[in-house]
PDB file of N, CA and C in Angstrom:
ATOM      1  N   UNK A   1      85.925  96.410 115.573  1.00  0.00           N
ATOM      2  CA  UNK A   1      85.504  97.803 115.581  1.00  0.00           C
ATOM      3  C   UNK A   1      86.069  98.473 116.831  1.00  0.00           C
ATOM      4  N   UNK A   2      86.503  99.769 116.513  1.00  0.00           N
ATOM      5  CA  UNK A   2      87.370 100.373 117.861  1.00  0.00           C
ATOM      6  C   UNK A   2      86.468 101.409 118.504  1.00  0.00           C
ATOM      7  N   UNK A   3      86.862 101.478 119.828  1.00  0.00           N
ATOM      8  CA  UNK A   3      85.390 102.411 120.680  1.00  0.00           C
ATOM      9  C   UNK A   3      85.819 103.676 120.117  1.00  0.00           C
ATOM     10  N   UNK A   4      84.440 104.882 120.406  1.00  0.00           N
ATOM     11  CA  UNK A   4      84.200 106.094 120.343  1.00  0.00           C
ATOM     12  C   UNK A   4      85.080 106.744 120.893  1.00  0.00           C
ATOM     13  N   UNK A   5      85.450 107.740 121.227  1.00  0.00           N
ATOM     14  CA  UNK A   5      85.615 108.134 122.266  1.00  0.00           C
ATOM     15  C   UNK A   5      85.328 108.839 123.603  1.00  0.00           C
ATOM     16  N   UNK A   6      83.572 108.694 123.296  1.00  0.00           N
ATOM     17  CA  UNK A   6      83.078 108.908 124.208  1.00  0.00           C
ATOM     18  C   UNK A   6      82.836 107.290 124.973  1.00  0.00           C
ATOM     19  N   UNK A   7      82.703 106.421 124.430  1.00  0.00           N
ATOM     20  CA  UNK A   7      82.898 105.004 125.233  1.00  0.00           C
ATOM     21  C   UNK A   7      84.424 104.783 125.703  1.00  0.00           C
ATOM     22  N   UNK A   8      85.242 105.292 125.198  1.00  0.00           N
ATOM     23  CA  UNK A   8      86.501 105.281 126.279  1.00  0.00           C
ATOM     24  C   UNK A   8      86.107 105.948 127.086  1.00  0.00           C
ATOM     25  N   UNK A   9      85.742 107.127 127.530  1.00  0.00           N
ATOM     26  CA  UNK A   9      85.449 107.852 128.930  1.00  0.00           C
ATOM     27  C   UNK A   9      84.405 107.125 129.469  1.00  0.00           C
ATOM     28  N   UNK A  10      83.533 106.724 128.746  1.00  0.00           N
ATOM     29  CA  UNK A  10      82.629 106.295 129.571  1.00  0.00           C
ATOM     30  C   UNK A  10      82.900 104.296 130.664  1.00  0.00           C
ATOM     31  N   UNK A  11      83.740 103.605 129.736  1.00  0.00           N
ATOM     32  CA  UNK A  11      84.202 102.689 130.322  1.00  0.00           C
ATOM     33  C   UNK A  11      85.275 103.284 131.047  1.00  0.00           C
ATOM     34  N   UNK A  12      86.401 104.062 130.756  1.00  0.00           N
ATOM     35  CA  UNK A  12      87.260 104.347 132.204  1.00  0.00           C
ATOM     36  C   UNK A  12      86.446 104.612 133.126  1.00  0.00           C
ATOM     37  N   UNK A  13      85.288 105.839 133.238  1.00  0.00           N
ATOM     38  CA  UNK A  13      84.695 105.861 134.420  1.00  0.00           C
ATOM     39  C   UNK A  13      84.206 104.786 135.267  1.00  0.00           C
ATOM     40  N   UNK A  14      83.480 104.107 134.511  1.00  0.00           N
ATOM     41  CA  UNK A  14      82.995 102.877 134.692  1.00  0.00           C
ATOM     42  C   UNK A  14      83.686 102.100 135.886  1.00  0.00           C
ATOM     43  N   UNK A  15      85.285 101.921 135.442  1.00  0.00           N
ATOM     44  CA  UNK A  15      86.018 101.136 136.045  1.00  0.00           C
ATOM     45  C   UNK A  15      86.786 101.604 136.740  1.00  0.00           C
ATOM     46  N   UNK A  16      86.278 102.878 137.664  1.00  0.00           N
ATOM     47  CA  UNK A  16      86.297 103.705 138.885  1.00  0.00           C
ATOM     48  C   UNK A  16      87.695 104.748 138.471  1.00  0.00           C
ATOM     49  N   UNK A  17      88.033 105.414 137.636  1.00  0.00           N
ATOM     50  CA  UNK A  17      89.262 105.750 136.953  1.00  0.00           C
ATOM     51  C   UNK A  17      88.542 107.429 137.007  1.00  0.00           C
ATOM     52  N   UNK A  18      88.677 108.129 136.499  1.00  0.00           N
ATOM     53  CA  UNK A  18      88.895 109.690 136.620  1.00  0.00           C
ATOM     54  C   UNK A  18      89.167 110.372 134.764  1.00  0.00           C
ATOM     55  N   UNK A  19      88.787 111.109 134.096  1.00  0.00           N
ATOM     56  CA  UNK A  19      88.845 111.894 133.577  1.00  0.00           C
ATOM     57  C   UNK A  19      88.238 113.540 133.396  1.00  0.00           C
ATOM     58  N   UNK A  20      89.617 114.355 132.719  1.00  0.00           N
ATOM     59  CA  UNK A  20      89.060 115.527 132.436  1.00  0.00           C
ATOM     60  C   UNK A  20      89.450 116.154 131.297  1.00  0.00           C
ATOM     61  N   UNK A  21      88.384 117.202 130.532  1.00  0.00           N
ATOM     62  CA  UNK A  21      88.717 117.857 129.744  1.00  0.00           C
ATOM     63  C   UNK A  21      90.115 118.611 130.008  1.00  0.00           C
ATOM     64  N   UNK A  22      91.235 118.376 129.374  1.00  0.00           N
ATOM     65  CA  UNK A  22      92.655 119.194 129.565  1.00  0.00           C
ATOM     66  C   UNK A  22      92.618 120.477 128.494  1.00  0.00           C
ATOM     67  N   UNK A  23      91.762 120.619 127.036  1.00  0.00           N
ATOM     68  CA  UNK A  23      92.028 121.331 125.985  1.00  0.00           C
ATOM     69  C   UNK A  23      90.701 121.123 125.164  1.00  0.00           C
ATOM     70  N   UNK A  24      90.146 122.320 124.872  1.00  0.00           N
ATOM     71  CA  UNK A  24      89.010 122.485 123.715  1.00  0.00           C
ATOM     72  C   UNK A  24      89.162 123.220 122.892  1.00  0.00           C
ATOM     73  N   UNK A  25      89.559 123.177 121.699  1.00  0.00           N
ATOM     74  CA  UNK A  25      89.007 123.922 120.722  1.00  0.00           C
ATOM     75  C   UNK A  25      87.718 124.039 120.272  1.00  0.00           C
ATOM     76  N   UNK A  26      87.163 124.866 119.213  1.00  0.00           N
ATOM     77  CA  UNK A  26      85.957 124.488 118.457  1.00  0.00           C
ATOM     78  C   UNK A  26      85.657 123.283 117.767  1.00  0.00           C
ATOM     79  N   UNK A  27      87.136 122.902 116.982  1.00  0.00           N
ATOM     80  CA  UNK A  27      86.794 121.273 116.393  1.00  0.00           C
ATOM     81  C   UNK A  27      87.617 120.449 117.319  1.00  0.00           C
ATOM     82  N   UNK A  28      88.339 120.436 118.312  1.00  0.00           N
ATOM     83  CA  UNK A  28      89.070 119.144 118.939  1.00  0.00           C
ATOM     84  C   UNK A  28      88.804 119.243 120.246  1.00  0.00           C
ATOM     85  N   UNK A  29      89.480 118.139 120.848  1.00  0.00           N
ATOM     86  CA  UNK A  29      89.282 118.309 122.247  1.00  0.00           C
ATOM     87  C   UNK A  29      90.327 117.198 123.063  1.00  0.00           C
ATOM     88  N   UNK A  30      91.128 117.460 124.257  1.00  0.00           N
ATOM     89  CA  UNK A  30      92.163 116.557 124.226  1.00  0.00           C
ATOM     90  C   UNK A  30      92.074 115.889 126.371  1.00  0.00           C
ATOM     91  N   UNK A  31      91.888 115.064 126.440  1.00  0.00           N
ATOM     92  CA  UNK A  31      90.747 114.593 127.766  1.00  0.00           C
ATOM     93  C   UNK A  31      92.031 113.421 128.366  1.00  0.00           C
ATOM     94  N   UNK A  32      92.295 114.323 129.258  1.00  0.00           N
ATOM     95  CA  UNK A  32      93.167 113.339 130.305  1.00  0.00           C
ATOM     96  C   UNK A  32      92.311 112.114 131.194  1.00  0.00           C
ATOM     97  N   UNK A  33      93.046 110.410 130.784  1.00  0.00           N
ATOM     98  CA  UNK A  33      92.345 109.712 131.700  1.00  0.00           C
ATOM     99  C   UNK A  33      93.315 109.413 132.560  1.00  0.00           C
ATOM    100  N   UNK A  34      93.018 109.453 134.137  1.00  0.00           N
ATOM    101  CA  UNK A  34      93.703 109.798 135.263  1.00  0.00           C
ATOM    102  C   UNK A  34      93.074 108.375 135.870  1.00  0.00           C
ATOM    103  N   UNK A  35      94.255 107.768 137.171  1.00  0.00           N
ATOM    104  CA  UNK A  35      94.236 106.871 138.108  1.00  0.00           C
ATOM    105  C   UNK A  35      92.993 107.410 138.717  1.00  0.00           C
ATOM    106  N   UNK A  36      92.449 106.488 139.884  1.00  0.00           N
ATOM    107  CA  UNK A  36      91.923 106.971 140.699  1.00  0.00           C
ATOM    108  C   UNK A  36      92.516 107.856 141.957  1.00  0.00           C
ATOM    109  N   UNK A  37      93.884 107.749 141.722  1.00  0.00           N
ATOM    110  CA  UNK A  37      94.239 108.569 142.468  1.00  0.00           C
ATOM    111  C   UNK A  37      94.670 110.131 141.964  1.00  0.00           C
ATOM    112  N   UNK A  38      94.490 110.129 140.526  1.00  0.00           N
ATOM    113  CA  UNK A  38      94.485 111.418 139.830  1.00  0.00           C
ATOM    114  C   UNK A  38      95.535 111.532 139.377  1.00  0.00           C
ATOM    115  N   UNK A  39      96.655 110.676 139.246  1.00  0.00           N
ATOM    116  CA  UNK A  39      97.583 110.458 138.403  1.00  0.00           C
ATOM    117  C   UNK A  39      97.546 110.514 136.871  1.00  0.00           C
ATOM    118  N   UNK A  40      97.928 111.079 135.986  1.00  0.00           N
ATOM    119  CA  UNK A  40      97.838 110.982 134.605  1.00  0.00           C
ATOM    120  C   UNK A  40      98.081 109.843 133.696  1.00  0.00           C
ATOM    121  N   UNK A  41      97.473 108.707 133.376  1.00  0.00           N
ATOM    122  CA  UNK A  41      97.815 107.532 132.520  1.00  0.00           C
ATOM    123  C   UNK A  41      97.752 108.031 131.485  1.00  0.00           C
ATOM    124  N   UNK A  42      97.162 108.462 130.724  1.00  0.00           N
ATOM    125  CA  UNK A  42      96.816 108.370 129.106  1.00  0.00           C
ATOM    126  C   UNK A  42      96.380 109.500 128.678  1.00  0.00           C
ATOM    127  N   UNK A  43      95.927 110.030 127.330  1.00  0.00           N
ATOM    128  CA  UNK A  43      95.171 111.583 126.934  1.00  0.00           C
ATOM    129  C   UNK A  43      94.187 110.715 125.667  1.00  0.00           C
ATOM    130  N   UNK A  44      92.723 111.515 125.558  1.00  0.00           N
ATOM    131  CA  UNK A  44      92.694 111.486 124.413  1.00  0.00           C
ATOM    132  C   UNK A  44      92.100 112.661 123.807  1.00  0.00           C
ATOM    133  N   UNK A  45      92.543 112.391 122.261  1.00  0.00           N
ATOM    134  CA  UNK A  45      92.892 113.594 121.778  1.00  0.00           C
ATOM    135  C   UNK A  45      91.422 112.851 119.884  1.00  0.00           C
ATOM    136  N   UNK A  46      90.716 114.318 120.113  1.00  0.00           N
ATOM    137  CA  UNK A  46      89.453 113.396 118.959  1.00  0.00           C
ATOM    138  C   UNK A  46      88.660 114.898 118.505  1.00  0.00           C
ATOM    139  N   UNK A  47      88.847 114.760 117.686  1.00  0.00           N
ATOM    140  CA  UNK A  47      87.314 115.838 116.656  1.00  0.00           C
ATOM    141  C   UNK A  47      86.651 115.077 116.262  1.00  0.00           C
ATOM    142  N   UNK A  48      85.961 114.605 116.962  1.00  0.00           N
ATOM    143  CA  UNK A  48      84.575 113.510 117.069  1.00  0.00           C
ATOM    144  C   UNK A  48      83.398 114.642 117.387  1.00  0.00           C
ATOM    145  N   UNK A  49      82.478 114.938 116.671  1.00  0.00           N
ATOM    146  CA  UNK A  49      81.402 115.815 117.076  1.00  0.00           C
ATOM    147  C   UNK A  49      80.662 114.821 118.151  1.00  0.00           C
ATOM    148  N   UNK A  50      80.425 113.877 118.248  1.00  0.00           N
ATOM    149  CA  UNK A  50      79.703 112.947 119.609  1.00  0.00           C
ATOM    150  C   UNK A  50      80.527 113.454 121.031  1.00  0.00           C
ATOM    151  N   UNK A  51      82.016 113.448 120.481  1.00  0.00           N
ATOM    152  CA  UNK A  51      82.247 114.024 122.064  1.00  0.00           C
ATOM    153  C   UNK A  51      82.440 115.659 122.182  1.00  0.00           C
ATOM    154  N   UNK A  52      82.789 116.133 121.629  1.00  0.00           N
ATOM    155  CA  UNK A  52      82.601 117.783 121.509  1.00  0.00           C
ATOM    156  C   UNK A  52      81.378 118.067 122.351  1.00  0.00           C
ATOM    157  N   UNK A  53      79.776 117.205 121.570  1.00  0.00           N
ATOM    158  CA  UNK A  53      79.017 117.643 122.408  1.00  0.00           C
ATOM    159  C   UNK A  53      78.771 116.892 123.884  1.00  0.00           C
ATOM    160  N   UNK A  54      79.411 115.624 123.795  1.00  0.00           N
ATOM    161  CA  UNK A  54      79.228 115.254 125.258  1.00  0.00           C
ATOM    162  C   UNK A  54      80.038 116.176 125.879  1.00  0.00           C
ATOM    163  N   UNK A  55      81.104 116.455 126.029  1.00  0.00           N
ATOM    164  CA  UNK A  55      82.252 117.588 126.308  1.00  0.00           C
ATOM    165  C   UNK A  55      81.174 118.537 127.057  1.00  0.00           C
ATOM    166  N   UNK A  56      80.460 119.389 126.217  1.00  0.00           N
ATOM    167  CA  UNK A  56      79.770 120.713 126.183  1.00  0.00           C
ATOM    168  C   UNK A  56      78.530 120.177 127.410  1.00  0.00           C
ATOM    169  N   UNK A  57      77.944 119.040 127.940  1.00  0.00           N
ATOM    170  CA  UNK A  57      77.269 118.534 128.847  1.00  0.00           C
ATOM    171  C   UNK A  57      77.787 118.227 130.263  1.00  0.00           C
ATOM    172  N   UNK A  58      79.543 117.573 130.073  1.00  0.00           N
ATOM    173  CA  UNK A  58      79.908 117.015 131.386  1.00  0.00           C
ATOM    174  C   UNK A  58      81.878 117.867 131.039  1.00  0.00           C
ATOM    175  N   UNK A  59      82.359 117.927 131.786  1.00  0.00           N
ATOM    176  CA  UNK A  59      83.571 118.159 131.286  1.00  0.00           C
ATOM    177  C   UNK A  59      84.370 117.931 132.225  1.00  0.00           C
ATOM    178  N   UNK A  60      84.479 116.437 133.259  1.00  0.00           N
ATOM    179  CA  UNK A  60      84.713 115.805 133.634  1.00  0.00           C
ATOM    180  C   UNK A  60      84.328 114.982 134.400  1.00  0.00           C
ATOM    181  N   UNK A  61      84.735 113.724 134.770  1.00  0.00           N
ATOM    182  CA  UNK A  61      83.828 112.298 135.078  1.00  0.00           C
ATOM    183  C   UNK A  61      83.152 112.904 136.792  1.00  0.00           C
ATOM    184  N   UNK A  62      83.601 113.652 137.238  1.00  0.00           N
ATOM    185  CA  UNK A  62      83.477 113.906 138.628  1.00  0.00           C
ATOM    186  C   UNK A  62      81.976 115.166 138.311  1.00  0.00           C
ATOM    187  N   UNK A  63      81.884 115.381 137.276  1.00  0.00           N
ATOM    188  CA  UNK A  63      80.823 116.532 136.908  1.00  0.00           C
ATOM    189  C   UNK A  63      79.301 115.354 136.945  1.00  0.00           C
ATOM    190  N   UNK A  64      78.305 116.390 137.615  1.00  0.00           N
ATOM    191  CA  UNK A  64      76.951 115.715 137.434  1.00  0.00           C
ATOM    192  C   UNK A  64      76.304 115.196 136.248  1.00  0.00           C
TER     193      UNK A  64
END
């Protein structure tokens, strides 16, 4: 079974790494995961209503 994609953000954070919302639409949303030094590794890109609304709560790992 393959993670959410709110458990990808939530394990990159985890493992001291950095993400942010880069792009929202109403149905998508496209979330840069960054080094810890804020370098760009990877994007993800999901119309997952689980993360839309996590999205709409935190809209990046550095957010409270």
């Amino acid at each position: 079974m393959s993670e959410t994609a709110v458990e990808v953000l939530e394990r990159w954070e985890a493992h001291g790494a950095l993400w942010r919302l880069c792009w929202r639409s109403e149905k998508e949303a496209v979330v840069d995961l960054c080094a810890c030094t804020g370098e760009l590794m990877d994007q993800v890109r999901s119309a997952d209503p689980e993360l839309l609304a996590y999205l709409d709560r935190r809209r990046s790992s550095e957010d409270d």
